[in-house]
PDB file of N, CA and C in Angstrom:
ATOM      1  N   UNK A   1      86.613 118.194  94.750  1.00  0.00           N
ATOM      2  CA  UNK A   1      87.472 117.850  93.633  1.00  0.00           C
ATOM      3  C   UNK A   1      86.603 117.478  92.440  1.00  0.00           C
ATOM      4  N   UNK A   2      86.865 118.133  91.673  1.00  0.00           N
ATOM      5  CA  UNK A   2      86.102 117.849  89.980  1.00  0.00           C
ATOM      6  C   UNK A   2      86.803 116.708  89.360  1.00  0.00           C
ATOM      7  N   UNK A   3      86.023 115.986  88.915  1.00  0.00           N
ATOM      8  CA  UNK A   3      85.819 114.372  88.167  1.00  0.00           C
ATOM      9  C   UNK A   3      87.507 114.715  86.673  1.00  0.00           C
ATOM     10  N   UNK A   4      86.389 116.035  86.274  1.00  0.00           N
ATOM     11  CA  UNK A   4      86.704 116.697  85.021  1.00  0.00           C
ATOM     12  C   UNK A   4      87.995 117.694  84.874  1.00  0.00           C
ATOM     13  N   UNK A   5      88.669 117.594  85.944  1.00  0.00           N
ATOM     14  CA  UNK A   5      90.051 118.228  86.171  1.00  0.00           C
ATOM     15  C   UNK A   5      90.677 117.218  85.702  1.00  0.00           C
ATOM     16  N   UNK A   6      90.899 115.534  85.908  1.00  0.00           N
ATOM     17  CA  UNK A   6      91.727 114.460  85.147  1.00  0.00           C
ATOM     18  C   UNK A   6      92.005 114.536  83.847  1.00  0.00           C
ATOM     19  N   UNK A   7      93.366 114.482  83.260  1.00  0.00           N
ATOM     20  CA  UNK A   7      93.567 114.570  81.946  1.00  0.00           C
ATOM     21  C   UNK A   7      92.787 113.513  81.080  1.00  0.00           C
ATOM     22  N   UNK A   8      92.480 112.672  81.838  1.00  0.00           N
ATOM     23  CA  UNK A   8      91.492 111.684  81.218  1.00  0.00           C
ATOM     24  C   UNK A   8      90.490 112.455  79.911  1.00  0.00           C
ATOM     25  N   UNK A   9      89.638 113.354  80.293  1.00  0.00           N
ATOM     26  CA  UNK A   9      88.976 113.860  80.374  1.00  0.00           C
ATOM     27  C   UNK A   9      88.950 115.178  78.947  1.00  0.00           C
ATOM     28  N   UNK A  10      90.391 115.244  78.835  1.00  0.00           N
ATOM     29  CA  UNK A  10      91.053 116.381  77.275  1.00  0.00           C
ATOM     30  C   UNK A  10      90.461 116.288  76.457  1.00  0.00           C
ATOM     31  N   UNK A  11      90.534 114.976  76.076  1.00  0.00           N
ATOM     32  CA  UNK A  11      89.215 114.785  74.638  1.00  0.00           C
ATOM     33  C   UNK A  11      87.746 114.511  74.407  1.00  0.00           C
ATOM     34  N   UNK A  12      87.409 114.886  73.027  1.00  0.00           N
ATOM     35  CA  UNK A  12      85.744 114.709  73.967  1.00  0.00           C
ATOM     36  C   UNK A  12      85.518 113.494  73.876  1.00  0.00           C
ATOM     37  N   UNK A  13      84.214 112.945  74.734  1.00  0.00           N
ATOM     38  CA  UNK A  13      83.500 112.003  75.168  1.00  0.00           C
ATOM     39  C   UNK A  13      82.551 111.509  74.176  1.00  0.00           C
ATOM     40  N   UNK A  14      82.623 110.556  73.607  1.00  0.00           N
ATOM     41  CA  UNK A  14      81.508 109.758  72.122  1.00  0.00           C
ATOM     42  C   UNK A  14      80.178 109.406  73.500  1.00  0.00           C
ATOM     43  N   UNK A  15      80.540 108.960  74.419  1.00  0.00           N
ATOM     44  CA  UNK A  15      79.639 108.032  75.178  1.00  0.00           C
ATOM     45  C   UNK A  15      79.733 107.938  76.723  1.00  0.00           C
ATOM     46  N   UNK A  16      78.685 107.846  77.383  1.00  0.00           N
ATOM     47  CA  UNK A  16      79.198 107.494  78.961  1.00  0.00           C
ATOM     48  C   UNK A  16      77.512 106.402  79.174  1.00  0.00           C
ATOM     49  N   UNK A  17      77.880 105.507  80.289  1.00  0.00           N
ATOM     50  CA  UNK A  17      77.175 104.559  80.991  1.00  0.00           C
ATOM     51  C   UNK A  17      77.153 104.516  82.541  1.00  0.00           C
ATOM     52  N   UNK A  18      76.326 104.887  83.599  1.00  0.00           N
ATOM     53  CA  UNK A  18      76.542 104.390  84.522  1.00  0.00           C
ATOM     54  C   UNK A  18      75.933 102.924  85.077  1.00  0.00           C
ATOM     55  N   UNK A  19      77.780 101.981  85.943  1.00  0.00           N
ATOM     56  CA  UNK A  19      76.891 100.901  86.472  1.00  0.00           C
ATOM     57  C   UNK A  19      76.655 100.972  88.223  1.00  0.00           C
ATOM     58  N   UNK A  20      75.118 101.253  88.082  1.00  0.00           N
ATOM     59  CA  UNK A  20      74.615 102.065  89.563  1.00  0.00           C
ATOM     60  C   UNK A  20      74.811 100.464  90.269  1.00  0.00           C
ATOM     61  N   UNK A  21      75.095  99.418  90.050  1.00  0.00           N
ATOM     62  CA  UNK A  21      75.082  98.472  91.374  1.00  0.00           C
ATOM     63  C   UNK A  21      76.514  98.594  91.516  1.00  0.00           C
ATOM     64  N   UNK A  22      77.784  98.196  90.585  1.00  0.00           N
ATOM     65  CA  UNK A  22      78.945  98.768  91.120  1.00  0.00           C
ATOM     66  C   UNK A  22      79.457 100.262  91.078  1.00  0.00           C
ATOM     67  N   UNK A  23      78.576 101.366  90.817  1.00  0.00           N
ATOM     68  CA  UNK A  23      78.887 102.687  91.297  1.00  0.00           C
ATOM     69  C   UNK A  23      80.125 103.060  90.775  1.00  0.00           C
ATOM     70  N   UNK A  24      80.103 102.375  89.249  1.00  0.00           N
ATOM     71  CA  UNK A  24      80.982 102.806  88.130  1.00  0.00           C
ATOM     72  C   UNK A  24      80.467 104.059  87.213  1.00  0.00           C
ATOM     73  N   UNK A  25      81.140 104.744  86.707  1.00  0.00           N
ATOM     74  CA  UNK A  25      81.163 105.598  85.619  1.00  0.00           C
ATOM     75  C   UNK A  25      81.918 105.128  84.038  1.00  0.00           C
ATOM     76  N   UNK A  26      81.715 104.465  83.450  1.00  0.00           N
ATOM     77  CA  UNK A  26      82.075 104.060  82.096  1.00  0.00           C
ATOM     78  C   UNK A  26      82.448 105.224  81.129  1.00  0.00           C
ATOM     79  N   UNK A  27      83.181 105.677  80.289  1.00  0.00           N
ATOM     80  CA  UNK A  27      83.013 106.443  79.319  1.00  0.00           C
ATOM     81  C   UNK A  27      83.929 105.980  78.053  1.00  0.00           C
ATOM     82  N   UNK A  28      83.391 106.728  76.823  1.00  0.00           N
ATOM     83  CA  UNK A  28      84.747 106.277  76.066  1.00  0.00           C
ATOM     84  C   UNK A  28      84.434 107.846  75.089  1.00  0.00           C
ATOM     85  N   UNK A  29      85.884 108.024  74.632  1.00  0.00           N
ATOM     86  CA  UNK A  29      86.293 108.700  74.089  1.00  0.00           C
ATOM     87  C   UNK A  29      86.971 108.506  72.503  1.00  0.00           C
ATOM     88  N   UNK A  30      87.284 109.902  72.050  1.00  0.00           N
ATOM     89  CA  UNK A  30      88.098 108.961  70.449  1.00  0.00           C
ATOM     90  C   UNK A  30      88.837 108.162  70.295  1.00  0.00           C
ATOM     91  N   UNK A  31      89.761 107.631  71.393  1.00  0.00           N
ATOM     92  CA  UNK A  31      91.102 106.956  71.608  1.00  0.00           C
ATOM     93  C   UNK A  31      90.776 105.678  72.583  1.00  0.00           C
ATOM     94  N   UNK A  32      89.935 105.857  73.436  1.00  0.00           N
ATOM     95  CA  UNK A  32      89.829 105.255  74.758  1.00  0.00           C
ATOM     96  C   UNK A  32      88.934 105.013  75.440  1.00  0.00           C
ATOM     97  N   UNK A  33      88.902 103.518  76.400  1.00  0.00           N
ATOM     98  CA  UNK A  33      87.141 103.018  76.953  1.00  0.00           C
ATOM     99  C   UNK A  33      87.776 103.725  78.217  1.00  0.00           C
ATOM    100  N   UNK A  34      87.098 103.937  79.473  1.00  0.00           N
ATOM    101  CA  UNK A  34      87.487 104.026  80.656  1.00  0.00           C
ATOM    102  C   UNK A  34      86.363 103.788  81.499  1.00  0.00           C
ATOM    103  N   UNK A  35      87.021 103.819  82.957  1.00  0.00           N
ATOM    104  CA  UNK A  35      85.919 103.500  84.082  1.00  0.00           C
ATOM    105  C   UNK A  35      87.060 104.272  85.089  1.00  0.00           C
ATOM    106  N   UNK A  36      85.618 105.110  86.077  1.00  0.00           N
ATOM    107  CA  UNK A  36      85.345 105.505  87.130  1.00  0.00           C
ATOM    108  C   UNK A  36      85.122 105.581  88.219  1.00  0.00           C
ATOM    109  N   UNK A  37      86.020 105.210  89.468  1.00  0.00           N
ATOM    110  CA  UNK A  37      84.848 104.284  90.733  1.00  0.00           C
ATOM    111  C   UNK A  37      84.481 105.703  91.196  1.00  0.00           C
ATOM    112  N   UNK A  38      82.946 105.441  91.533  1.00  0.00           N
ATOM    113  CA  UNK A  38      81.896 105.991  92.074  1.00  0.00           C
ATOM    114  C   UNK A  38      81.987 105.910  93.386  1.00  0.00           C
ATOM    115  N   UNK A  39      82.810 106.335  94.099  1.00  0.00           N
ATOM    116  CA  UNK A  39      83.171 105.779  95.410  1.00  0.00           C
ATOM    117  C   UNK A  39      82.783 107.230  96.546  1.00  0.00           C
ATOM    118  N   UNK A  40      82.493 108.318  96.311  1.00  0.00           N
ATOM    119  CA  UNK A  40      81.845 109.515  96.965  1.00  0.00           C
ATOM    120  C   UNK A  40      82.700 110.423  97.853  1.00  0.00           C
ATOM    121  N   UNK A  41      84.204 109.491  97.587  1.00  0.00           N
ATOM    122  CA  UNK A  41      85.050 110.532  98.702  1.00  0.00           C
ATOM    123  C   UNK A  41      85.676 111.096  97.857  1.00  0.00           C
ATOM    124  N   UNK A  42      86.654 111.927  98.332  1.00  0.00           N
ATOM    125  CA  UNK A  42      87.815 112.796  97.858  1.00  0.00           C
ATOM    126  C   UNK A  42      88.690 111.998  96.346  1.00  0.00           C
ATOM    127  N   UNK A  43      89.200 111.547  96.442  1.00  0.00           N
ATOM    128  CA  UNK A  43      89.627 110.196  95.990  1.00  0.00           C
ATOM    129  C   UNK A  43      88.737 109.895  94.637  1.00  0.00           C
ATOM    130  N   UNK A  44      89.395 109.211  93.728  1.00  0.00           N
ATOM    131  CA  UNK A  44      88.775 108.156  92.776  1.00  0.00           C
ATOM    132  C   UNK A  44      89.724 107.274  92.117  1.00  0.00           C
ATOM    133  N   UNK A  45      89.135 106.185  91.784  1.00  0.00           N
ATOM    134  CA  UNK A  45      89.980 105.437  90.570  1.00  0.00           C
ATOM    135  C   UNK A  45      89.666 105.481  89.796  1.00  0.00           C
ATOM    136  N   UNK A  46      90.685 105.918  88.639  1.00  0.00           N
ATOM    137  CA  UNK A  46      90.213 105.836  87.268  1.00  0.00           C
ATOM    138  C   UNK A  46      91.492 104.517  86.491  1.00  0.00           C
ATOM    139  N   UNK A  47      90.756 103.980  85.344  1.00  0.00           N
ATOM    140  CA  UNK A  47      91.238 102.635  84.404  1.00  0.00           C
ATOM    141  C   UNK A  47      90.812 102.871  83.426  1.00  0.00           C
ATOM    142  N   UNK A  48      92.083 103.144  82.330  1.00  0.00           N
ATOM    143  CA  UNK A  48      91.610 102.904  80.733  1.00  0.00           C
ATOM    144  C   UNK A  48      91.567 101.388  80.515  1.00  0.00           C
ATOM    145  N   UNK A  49      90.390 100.542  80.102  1.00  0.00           N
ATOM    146  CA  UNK A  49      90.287  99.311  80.167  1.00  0.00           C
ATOM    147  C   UNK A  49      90.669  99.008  78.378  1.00  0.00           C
ATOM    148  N   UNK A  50      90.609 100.003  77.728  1.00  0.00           N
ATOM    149  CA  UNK A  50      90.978  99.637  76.030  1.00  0.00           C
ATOM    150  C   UNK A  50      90.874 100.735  75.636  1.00  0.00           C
ATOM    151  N   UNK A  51      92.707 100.883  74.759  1.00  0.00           N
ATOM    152  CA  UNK A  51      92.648 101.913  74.016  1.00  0.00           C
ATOM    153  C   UNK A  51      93.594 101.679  72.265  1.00  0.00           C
ATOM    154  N   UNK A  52      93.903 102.557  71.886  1.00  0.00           N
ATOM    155  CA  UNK A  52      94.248 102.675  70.329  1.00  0.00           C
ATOM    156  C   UNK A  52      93.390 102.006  69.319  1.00  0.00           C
ATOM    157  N   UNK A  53      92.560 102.331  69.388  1.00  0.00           N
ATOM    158  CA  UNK A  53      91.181 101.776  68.269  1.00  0.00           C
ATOM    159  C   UNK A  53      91.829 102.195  66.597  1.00  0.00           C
ATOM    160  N   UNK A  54      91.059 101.929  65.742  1.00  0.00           N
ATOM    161  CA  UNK A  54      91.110 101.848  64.543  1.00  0.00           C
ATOM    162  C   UNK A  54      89.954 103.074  64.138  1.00  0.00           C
ATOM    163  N   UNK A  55      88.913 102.603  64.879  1.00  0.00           N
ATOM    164  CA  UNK A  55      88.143 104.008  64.682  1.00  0.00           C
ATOM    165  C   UNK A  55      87.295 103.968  66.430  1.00  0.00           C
ATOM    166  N   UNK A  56      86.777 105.321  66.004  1.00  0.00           N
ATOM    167  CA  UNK A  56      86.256 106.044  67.699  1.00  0.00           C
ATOM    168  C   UNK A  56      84.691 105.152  68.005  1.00  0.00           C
ATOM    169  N   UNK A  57      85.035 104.974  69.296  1.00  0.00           N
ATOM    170  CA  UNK A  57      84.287 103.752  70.011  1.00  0.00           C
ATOM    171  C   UNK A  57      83.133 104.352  70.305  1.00  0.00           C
ATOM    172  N   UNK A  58      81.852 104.020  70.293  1.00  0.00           N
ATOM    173  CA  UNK A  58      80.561 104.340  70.462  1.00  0.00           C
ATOM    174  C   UNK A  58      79.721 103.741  71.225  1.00  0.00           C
ATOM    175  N   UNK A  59      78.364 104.674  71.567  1.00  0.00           N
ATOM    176  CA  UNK A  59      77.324 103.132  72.031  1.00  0.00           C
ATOM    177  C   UNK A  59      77.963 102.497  72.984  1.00  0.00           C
ATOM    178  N   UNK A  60      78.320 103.134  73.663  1.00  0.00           N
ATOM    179  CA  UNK A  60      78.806 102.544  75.547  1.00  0.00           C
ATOM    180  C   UNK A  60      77.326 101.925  76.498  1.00  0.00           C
ATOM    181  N   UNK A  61      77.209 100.454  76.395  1.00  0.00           N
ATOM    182  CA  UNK A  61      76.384  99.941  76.958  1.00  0.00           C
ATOM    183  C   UNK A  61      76.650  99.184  78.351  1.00  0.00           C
ATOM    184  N   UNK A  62      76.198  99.234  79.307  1.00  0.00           N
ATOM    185  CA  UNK A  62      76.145  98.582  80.975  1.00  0.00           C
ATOM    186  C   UNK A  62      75.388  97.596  80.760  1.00  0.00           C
ATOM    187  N   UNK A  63      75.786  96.585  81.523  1.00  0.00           N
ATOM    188  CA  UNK A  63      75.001  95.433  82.181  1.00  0.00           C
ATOM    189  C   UNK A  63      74.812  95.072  83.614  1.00  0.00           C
ATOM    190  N   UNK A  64      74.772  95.892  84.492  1.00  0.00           N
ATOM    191  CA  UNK A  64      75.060  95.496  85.643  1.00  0.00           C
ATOM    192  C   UNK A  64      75.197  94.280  86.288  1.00  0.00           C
ATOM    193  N   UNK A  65      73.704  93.715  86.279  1.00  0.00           N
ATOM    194  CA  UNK A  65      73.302  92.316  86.264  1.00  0.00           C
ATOM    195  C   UNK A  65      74.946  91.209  86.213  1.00  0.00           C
ATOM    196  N   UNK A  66      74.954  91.360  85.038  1.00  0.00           N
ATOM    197  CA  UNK A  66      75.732  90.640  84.517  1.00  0.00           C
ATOM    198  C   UNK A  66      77.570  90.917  84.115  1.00  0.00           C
ATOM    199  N   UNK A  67      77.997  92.265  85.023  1.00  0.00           N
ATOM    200  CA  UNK A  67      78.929  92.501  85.082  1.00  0.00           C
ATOM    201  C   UNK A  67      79.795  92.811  83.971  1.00  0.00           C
ATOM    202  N   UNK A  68      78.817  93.433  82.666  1.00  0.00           N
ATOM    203  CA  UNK A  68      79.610  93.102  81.343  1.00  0.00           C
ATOM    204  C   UNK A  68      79.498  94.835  80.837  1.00  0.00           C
ATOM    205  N   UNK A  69      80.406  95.111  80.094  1.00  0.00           N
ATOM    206  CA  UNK A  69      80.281  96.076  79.303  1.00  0.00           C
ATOM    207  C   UNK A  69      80.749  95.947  77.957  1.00  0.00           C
ATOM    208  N   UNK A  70      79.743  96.844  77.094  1.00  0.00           N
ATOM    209  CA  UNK A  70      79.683  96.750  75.512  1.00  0.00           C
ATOM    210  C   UNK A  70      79.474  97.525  75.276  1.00  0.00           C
ATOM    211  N   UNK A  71      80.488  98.160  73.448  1.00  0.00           N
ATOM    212  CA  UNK A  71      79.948  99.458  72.474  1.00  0.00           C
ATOM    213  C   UNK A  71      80.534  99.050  71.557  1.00  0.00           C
ATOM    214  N   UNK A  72      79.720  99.710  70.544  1.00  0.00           N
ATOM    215  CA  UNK A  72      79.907  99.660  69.338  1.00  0.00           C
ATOM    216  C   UNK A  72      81.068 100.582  68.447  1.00  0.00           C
ATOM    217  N   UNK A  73      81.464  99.687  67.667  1.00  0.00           N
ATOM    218  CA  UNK A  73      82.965 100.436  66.987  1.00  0.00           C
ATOM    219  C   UNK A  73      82.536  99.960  65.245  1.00  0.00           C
ATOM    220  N   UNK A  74      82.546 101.199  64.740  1.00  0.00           N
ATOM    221  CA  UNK A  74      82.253 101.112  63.286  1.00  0.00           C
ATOM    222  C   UNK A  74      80.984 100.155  63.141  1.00  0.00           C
ATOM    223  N   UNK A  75      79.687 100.607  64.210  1.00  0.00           N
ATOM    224  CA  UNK A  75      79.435  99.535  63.617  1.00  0.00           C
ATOM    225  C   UNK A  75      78.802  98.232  63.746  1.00  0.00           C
ATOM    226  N   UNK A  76      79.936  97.791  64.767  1.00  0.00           N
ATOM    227  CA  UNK A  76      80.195  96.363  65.267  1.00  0.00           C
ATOM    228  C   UNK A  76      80.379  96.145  66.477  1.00  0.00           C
ATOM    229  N   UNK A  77      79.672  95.140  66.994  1.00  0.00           N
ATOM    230  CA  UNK A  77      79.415  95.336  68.740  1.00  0.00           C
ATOM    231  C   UNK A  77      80.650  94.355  68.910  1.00  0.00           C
ATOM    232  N   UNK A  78      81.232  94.956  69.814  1.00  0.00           N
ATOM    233  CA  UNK A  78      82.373  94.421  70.558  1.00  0.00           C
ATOM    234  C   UNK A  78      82.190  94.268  71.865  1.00  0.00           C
ATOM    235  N   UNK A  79      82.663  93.198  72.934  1.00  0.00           N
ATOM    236  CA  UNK A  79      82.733  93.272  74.336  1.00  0.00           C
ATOM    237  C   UNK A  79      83.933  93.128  74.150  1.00  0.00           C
ATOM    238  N   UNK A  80      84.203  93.719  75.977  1.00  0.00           N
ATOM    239  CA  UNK A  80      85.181  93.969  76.442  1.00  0.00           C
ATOM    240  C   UNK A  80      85.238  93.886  77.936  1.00  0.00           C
TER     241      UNK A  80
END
């Protein structure tokens, strides 16, 4: 099963991050942050964690360590 068959997936991609200790896939798009579980079977979960921006979200940064994710929007570093 392809990742990239999910409608998720229609628009293009500004950014992607992987977090290799939770075996996430991060991405964000013009509209939308999302995450991926990296989980290796048939199966996945996918979560838009933030969407309807003002402008298109960038600079998709991981923290593993520290369980955090951050990108930049116009600009301006935002967490989330």
């Amino acid at each position: 099963m392809s990742l990239f068959a999910s409608t998720a997936f229609m628009e293009p991609l500004t950014s992607i991050a992987v977090d290799w200790m939770a075996r996430n896939l991060y991405y964000s798009s013009n509209k939308s942050i999302g995450v991926i579980k990296l989980d290796g079977g048939d199966s996945y979960y996918h979560q838009i964690l933030r969407s309807n921006f003002d402008a298109t979200p960038k600079a998709l940064v991981v923290n593993p360590a520290a369980g955090s994710v951050a990108f930049m929007l116009s600009f301006r570093c935002v967490d989330c």
